[in-house]
Structure formats: C-alpha cells, structure tokens
N, C-alpha and C. Protein backbone atom coordinates (compact mmCIF):
# COMPACT_ATOMS: atom_id res chain seq x y z
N UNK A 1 60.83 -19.27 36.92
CA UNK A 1 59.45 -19.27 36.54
C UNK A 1 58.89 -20.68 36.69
N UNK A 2 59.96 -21.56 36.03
CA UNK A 2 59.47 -22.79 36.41
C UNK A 2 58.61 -23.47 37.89
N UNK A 3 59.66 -22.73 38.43
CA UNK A 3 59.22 -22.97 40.22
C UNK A 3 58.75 -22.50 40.48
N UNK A 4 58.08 -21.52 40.00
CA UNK A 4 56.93 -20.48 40.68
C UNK A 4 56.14 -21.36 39.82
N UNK A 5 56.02 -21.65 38.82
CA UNK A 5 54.65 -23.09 38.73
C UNK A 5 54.25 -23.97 39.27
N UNK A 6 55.68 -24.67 39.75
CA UNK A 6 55.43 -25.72 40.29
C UNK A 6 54.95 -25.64 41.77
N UNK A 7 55.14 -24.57 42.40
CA UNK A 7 54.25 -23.90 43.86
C UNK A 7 53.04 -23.92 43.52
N UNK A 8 52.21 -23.31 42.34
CA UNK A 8 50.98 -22.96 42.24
C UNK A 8 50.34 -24.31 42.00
N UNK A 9 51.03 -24.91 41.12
CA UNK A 9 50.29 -26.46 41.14
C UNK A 9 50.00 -27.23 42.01
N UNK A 10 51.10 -27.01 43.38
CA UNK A 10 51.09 -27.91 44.48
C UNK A 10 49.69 -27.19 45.25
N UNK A 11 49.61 -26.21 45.31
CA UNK A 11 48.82 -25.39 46.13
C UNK A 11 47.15 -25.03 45.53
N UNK A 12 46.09 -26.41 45.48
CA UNK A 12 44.76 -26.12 45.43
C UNK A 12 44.04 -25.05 44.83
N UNK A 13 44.43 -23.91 46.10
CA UNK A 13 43.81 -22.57 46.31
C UNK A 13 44.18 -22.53 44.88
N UNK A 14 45.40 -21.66 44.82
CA UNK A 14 45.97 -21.07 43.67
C UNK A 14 45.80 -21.57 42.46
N UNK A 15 45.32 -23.29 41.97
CA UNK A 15 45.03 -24.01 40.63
C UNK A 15 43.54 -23.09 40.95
N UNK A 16 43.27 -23.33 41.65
CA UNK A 16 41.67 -23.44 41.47
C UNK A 16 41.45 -21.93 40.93
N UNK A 17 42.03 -20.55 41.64
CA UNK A 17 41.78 -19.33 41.16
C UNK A 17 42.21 -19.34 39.66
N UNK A 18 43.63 -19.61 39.14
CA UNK A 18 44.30 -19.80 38.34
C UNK A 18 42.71 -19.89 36.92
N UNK A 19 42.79 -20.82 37.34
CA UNK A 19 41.41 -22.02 36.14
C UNK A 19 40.20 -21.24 36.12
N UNK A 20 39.14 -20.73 37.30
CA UNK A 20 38.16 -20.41 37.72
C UNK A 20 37.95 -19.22 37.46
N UNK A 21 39.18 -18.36 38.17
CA UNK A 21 39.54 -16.64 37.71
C UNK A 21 38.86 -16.11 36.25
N UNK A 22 39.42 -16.54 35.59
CA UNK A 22 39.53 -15.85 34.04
C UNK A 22 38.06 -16.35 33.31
N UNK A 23 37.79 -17.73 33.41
CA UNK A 23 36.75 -17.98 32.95
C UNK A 23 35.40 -17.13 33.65
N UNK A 24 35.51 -17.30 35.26
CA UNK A 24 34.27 -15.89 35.50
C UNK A 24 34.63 -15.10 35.20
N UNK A 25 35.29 -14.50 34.87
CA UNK A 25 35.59 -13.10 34.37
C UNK A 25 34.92 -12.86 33.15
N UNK A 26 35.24 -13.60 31.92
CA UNK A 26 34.70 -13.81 30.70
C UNK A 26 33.44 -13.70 30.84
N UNK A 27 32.81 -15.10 31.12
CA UNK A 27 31.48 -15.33 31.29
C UNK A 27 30.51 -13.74 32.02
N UNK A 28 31.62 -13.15 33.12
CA UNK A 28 30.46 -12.08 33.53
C UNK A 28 30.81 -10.79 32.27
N UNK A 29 31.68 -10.88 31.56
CA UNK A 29 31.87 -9.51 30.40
C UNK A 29 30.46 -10.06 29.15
N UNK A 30 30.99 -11.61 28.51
CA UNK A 30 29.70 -11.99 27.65
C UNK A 30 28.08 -11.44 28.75
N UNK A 31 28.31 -11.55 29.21
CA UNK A 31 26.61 -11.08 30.06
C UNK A 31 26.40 -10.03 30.12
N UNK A 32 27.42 -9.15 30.06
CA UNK A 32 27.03 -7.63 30.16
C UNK A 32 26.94 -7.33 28.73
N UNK A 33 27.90 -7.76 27.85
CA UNK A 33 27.29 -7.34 26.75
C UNK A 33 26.08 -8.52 25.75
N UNK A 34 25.62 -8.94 26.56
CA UNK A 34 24.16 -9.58 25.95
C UNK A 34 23.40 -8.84 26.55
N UNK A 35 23.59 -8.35 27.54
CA UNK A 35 22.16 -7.51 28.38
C UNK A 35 22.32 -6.23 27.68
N UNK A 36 23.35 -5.73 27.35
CA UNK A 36 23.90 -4.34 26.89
C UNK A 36 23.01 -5.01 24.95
N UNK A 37 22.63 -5.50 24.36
CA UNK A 37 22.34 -6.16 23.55
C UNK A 37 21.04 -6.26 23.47
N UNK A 38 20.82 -6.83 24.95
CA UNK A 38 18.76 -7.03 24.78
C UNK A 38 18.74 -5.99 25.39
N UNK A 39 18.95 -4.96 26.04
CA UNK A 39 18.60 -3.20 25.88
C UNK A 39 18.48 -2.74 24.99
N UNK A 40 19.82 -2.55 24.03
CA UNK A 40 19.09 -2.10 22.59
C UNK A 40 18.32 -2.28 22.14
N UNK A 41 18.27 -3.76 22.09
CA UNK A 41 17.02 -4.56 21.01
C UNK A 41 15.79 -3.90 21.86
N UNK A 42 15.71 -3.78 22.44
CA UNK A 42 14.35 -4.00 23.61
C UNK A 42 13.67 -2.22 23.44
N UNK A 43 15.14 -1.42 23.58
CA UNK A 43 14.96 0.41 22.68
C UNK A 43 14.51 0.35 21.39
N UNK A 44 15.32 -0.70 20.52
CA UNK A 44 14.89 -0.73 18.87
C UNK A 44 13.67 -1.01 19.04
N UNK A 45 13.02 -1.95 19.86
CA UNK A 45 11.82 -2.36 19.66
C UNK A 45 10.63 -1.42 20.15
N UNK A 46 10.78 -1.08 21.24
CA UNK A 46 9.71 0.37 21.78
C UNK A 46 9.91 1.47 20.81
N UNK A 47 10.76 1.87 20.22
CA UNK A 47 11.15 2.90 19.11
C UNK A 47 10.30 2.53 17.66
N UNK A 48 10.67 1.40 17.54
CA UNK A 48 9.43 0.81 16.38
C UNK A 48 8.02 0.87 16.88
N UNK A 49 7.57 0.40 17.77
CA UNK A 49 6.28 0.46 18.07
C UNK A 49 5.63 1.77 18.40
N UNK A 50 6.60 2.21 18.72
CA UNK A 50 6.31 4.06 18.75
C UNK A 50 5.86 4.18 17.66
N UNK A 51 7.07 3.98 16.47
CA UNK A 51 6.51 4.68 15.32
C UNK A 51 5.43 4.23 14.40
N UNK A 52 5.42 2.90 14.60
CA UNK A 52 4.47 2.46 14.03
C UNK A 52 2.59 3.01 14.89
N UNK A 53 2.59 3.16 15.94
CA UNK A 53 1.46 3.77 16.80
C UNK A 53 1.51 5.32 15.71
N UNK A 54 2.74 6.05 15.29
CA UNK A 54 2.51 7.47 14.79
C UNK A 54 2.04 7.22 13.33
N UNK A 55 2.38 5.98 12.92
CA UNK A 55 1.68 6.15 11.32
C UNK A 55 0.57 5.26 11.27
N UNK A 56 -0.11 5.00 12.62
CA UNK A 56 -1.66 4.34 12.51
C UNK A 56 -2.65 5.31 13.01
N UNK A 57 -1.90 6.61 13.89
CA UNK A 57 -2.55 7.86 13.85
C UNK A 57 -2.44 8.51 12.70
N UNK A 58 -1.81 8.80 12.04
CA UNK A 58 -1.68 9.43 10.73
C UNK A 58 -2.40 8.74 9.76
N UNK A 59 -2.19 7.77 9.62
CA UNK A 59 -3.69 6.99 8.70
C UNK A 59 -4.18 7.37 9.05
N UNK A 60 -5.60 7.14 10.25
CA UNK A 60 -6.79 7.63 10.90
C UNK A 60 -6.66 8.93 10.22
N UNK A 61 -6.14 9.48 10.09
CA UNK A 61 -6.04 11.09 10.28
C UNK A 61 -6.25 11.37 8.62
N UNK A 62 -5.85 10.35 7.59
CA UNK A 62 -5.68 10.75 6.53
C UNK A 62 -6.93 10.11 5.69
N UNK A 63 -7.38 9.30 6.26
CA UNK A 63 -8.51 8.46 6.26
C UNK A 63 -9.99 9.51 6.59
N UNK A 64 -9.76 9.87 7.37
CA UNK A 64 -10.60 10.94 8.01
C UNK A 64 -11.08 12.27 6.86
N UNK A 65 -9.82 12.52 6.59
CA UNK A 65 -9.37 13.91 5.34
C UNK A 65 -10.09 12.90 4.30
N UNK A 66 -9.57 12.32 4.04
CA UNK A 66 -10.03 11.67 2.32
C UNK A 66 -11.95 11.63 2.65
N UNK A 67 -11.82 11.01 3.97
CA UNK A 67 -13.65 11.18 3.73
C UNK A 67 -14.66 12.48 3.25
N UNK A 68 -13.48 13.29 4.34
CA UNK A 68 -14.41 15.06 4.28
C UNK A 68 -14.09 15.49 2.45
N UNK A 69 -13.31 14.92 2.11
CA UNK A 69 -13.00 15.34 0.79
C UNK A 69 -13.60 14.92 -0.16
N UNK A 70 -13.83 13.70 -0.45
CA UNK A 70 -14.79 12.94 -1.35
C UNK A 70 -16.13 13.73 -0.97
N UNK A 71 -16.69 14.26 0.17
CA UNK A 71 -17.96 14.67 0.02
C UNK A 71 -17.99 15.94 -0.59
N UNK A 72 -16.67 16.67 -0.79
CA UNK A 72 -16.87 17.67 -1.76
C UNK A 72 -16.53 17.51 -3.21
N UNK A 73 -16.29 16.47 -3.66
CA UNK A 73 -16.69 15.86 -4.81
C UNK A 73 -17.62 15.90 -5.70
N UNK A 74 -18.15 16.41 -6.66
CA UNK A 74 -19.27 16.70 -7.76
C UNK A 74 -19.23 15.29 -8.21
N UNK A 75 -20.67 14.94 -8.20
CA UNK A 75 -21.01 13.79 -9.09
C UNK A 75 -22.37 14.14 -9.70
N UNK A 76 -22.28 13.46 -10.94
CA UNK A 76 -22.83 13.93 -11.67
C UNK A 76 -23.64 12.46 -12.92
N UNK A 77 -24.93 12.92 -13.70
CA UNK A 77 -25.26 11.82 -14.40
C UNK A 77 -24.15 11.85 -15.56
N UNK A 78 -23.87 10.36 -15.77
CA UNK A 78 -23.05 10.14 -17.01
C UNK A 78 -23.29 10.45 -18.12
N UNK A 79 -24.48 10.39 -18.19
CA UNK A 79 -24.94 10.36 -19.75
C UNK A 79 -24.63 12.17 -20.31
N UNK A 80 -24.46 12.60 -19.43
CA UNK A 80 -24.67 14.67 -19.25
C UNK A 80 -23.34 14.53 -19.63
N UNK A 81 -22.22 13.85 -19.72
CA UNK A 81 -20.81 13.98 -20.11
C UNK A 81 -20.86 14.01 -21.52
N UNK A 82 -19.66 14.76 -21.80
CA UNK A 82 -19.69 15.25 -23.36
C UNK A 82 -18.66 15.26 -23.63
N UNK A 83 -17.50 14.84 -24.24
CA UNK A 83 -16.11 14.83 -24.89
C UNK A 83 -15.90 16.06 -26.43
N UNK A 84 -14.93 16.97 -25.82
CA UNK A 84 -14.90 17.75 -26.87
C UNK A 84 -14.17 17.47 -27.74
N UNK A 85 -14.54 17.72 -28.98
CA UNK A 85 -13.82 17.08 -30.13
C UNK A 85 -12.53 17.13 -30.35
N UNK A 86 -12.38 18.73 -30.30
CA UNK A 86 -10.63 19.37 -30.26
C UNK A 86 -10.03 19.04 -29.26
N UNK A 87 -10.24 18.84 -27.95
CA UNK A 87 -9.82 18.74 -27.04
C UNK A 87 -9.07 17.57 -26.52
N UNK A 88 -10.32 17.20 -26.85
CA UNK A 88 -10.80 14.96 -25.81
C UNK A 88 -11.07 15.29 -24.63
N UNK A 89 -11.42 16.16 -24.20
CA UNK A 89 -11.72 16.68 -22.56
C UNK A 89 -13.18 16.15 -22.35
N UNK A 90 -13.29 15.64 -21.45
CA UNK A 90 -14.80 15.65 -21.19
C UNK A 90 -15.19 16.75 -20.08
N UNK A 91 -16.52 16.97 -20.56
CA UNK A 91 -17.18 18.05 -20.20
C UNK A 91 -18.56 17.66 -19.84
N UNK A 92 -19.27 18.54 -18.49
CA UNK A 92 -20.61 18.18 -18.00
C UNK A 92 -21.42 19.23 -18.95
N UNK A 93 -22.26 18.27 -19.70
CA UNK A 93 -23.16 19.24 -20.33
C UNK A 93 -22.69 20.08 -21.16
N UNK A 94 -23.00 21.60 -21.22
CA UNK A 94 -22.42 22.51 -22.20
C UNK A 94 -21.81 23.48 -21.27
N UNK A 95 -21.42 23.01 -19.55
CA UNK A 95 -20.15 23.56 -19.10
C UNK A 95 -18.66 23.86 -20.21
N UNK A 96 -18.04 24.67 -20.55
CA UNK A 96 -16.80 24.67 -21.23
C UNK A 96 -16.14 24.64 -20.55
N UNK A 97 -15.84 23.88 -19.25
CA UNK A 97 -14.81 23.54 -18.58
C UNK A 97 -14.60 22.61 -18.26
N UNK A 98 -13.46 22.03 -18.39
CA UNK A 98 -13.30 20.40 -18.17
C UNK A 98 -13.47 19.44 -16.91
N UNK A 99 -14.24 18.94 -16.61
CA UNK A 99 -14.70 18.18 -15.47
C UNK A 99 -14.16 17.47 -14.55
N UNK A 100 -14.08 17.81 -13.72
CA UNK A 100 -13.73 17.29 -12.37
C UNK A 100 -14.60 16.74 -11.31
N UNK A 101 -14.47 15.16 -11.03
CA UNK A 101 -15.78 14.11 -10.27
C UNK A 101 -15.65 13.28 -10.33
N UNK A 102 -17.33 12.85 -10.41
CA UNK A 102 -17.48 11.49 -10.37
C UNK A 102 -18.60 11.97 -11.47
N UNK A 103 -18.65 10.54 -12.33
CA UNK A 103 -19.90 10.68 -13.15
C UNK A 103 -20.51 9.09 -13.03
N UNK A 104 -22.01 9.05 -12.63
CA UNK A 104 -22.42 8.09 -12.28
C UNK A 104 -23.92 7.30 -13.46
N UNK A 105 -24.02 6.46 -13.96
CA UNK A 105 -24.95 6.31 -14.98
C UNK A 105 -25.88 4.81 -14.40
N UNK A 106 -26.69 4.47 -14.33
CA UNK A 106 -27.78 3.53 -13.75
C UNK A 106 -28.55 3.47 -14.69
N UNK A 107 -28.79 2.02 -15.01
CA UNK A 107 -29.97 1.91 -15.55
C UNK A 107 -31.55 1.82 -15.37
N UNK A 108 -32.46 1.43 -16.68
CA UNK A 108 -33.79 1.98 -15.67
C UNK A 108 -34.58 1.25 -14.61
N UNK A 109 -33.96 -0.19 -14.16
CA UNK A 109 -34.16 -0.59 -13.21
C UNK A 109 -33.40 0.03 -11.73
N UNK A 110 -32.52 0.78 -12.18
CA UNK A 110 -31.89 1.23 -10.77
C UNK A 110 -30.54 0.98 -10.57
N UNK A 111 -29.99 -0.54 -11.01
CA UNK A 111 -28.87 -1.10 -11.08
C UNK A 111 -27.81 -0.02 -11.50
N UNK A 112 -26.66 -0.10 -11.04
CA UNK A 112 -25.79 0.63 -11.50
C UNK A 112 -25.03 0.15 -13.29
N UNK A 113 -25.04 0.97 -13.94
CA UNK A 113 -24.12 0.68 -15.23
C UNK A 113 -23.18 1.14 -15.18
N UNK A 114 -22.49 2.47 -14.66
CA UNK A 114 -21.21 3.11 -15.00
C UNK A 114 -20.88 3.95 -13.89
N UNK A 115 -19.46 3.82 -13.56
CA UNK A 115 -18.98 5.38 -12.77
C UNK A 115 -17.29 5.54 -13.40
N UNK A 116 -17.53 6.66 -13.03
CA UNK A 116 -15.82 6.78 -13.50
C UNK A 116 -15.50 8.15 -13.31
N UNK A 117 -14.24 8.37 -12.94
CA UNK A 117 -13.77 9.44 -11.80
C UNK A 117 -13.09 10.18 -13.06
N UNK A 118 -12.88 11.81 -12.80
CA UNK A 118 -12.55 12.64 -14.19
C UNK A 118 -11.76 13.35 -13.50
N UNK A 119 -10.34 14.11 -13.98
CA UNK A 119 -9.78 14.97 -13.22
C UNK A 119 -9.15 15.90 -14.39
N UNK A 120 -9.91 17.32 -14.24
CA UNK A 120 -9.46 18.21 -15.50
C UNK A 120 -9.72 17.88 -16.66
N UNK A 121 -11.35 17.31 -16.80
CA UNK A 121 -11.37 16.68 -18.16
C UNK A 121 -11.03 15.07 -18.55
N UNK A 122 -10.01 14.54 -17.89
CA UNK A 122 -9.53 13.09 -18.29
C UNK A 122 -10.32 12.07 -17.16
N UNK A 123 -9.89 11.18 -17.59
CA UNK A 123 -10.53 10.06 -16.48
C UNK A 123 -9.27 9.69 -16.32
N UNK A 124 -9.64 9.48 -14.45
CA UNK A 124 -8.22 9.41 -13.25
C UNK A 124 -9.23 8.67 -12.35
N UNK A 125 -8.38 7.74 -12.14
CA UNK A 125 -9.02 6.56 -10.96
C UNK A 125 -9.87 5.26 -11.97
N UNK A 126 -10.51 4.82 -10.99
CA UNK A 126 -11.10 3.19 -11.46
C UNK A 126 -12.23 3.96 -12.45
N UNK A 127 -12.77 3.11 -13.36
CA UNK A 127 -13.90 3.15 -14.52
C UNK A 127 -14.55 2.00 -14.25
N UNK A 128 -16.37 1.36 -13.77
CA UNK A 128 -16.48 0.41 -14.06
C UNK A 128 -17.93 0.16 -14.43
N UNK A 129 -17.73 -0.96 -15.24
CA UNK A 129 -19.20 -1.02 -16.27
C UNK A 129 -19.88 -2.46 -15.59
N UNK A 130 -21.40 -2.30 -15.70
CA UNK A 130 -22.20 -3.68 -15.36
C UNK A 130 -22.78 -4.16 -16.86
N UNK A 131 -23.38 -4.97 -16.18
CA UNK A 131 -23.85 -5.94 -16.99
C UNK A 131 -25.44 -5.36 -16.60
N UNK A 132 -26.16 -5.62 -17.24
CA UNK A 132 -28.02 -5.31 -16.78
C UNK A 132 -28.05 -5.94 -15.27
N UNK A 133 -27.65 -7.39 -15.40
CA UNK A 133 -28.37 -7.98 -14.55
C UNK A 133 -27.30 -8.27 -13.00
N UNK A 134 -26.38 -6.47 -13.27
CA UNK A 134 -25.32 -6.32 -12.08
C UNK A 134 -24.73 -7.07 -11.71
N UNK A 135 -24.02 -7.72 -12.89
CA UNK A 135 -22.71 -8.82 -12.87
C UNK A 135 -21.48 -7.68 -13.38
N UNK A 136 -20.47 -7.28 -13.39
CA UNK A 136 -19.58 -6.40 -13.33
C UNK A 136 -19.19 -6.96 -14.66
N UNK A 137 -19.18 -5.85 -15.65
CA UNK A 137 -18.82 -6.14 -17.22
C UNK A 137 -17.52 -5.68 -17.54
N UNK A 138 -16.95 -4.31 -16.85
CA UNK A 138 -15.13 -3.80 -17.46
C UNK A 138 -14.85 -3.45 -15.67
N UNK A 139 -14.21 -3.36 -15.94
CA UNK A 139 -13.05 -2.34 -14.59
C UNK A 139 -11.73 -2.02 -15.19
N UNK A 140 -11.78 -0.38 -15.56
CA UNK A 140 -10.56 -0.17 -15.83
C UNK A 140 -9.70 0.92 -14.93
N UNK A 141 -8.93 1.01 -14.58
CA UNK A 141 -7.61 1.93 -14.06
C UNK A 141 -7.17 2.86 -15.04
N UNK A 142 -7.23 4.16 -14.78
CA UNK A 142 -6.69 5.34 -15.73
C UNK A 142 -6.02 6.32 -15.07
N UNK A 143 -5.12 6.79 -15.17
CA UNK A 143 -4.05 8.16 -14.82
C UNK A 143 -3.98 9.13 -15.44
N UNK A 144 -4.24 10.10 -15.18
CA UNK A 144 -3.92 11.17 -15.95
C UNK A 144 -4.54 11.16 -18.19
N UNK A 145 -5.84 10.84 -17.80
CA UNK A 145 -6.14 10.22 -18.96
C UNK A 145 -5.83 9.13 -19.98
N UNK A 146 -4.84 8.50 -19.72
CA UNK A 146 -4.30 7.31 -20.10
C UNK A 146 -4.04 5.95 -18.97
N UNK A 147 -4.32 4.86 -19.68
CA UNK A 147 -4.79 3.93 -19.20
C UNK A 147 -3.68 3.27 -18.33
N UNK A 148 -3.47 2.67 -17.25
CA UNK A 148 -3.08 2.64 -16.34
C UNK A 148 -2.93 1.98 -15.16
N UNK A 149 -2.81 0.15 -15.35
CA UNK A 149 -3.31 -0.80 -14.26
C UNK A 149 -3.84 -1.51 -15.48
N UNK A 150 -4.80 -2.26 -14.28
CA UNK A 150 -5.94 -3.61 -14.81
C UNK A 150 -6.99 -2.70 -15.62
N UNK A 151 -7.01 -3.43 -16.69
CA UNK A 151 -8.56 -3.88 -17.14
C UNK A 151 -8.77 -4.97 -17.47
N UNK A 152 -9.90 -5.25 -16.77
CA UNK A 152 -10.76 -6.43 -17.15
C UNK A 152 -11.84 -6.33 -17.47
N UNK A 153 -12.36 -7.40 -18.26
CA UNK A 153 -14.20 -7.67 -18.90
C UNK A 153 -14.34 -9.23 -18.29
N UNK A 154 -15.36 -9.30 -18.26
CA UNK A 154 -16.23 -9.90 -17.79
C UNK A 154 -17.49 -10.69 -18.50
N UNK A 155 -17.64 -11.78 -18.62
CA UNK A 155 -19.40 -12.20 -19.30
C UNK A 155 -20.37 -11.71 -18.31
N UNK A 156 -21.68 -11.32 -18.64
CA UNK A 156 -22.88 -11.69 -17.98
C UNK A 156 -22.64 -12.62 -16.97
N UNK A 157 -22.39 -13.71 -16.95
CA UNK A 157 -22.06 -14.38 -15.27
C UNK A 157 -21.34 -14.16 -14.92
N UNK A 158 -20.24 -13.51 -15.12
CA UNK A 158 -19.21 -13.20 -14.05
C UNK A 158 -17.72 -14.01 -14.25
N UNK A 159 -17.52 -14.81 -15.48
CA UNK A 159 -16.69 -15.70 -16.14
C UNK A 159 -15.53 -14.33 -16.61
N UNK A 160 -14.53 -14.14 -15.78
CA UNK A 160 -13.13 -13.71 -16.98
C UNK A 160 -13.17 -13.66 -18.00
N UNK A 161 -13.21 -12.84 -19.31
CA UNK A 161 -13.02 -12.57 -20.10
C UNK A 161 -11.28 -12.16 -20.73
N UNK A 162 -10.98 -11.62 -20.47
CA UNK A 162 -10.38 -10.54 -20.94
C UNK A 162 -9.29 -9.86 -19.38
N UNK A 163 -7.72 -9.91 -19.77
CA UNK A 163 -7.54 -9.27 -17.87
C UNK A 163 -5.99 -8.41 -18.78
N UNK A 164 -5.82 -6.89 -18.97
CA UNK A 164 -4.81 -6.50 -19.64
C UNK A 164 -4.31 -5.46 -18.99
N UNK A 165 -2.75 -5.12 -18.56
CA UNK A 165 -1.95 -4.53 -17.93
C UNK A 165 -1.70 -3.72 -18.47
N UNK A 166 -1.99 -2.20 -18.39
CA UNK A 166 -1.28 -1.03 -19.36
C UNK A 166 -0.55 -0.12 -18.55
N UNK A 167 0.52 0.69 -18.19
CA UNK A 167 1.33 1.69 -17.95
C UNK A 167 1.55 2.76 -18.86
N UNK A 168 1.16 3.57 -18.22
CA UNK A 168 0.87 5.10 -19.30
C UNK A 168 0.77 5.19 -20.41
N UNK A 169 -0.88 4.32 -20.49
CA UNK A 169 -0.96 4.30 -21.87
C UNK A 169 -0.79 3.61 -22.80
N UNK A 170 0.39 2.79 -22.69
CA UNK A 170 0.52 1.32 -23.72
C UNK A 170 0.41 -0.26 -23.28
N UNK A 171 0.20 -0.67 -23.51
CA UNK A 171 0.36 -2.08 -22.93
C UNK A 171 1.11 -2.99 -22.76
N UNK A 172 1.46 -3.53 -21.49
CA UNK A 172 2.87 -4.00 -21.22
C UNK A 172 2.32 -5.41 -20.83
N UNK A 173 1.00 -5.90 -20.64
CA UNK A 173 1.26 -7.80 -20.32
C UNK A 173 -0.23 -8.06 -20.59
N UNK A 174 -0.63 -8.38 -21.37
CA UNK A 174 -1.68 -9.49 -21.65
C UNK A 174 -1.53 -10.96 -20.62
N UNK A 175 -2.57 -10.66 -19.81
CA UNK A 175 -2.79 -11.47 -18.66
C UNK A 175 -3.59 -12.60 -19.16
N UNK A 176 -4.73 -12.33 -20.22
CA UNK A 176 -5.78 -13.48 -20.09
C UNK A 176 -6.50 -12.79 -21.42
N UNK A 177 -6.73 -13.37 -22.29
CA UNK A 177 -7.55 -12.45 -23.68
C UNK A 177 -8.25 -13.86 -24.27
C-alpha cells in the first residue's frame, strides 16, 4: 500500500484527482441540497402568499356580510328604552320583548349624546356618551350584559379622566382613576 502511494504522489495527474475529486464532489452535493432548500423555501413561500391572498378574499367577503347586516339592524331613539324591573332587560317602549339594536339619543342641538348596541335585552358592543359640546364623555365595552373591556370618562375638553379594565363583569386593572 505504501507503494501504491508513493506512485500516486510521484504522478501529478493522480495528486491532483486524489485532492480535487472529493472536494467537487462535496461542493456539487452542498448545491443540490441548497437549491433543493431554496425550492422549498420558494414553495413555502408561494403557499403562504396563496393563503394569505384566500384570507384577504374572505375578509372582503366578510366585510361585505357585516355591511348588508348592520343595515338590518333596528335603531331606535334612546330615550324610548325602558329597563324592566324583574328582569333588567331593556325594552323599546312598551314592546315586552327584549331589544335587539342600536339605540341612538342626540341632543337638541343635533350633537350626538348616546348610542349603545343591545342584544336580547342586554347591552353587547361599545356604549358611548358626549359631552354637549361633542367632546366624548364615557366609552364603555359590554358582553353579554356585563361589562367587558375599556371604560373610560372623559372631561368636557377631552382630558382622561378615569380609564378601567373589566372582564365579565368584575374588574381586573384600574388603569388611571
């Protein structure tokens, strides 16, 4: 074996394949699997953008629905709301059924004072109150009749008051009082 080395050493050709051989070899396997690599990536990536194109049609689409839907929405004057005693349901007027909408209240300049969204009687969604001179006085968040998110108050100019975190109903972080 020895001497079969010492031939290959004497002999150029044979160092040079020897040395040269194996390293292209390598070098062309790392390349196939980096290209085999930025294919995937390059599939992962058209596969994402696919899907992301299917849930910016599906927004549109749901965006679309929520519009046609809100216009079948009852809204109604606030002041016509009525809370039953036994109940706590609010009710439009002397409907005996518990209200489902929007109830909207303005004052007698026009300005808005109140809206707040009702579902089966309770208030579900944002609640929010002005000030006369339509500086935003509360904004509250409610679920399922209990309170639910931010509320905040507000001064007449528009100065923070008041900013309190509730989750179904009890209160979990006094932000600013």
């Amino acid at each position: 074996m020895l001497l079969h080395f010492r031939n290959i050493t004497k002999n150029p050709f044979l160092l040079t394949c020897l040395v040269i051989l194996p390293s292209l070899f390598q070098t062309s396997c790392l390349e196939e699997e980096a290209e085999g690599l930025k294919n995937s990536s390059k599939e992962e990536e058209t596969a994402n953008n696919n899907k992301i194109l299917e849930l910016e049609k599906e927004i549109t689409l749901l965006k679309w629905e929520n519009s046609r839907l809100s216009l079948k929405l009852r809204s109604v004057d606030g002041a016509a709301l009525v809370r039953d005693v036994q109940t706590n349901l609010w009710h439009f007027d002397v409907e005996r059924t518990p209200y489902t909408g929007n109830a909207i209240e303005n004052f007698k300049n026009g300005k808005p004072r109140a809206e707040a969204s009702f579902l089966k009687g309770k208030r579900d969604g944002v609640a929010r109150y002005w000030h006369e001179n339509g500086i935003l006085k509360l904004e509250e968040q409610w679920f399922d009749g209990k309170e639910d998110g931010l509320f905040r108050e507000w001064d007449d100019e528009g100065q923070l008051l008041k900013a309190l975190r509730y989750k179904r109903g009890e209160l979990i972080e006094v932000l600013k009082n």
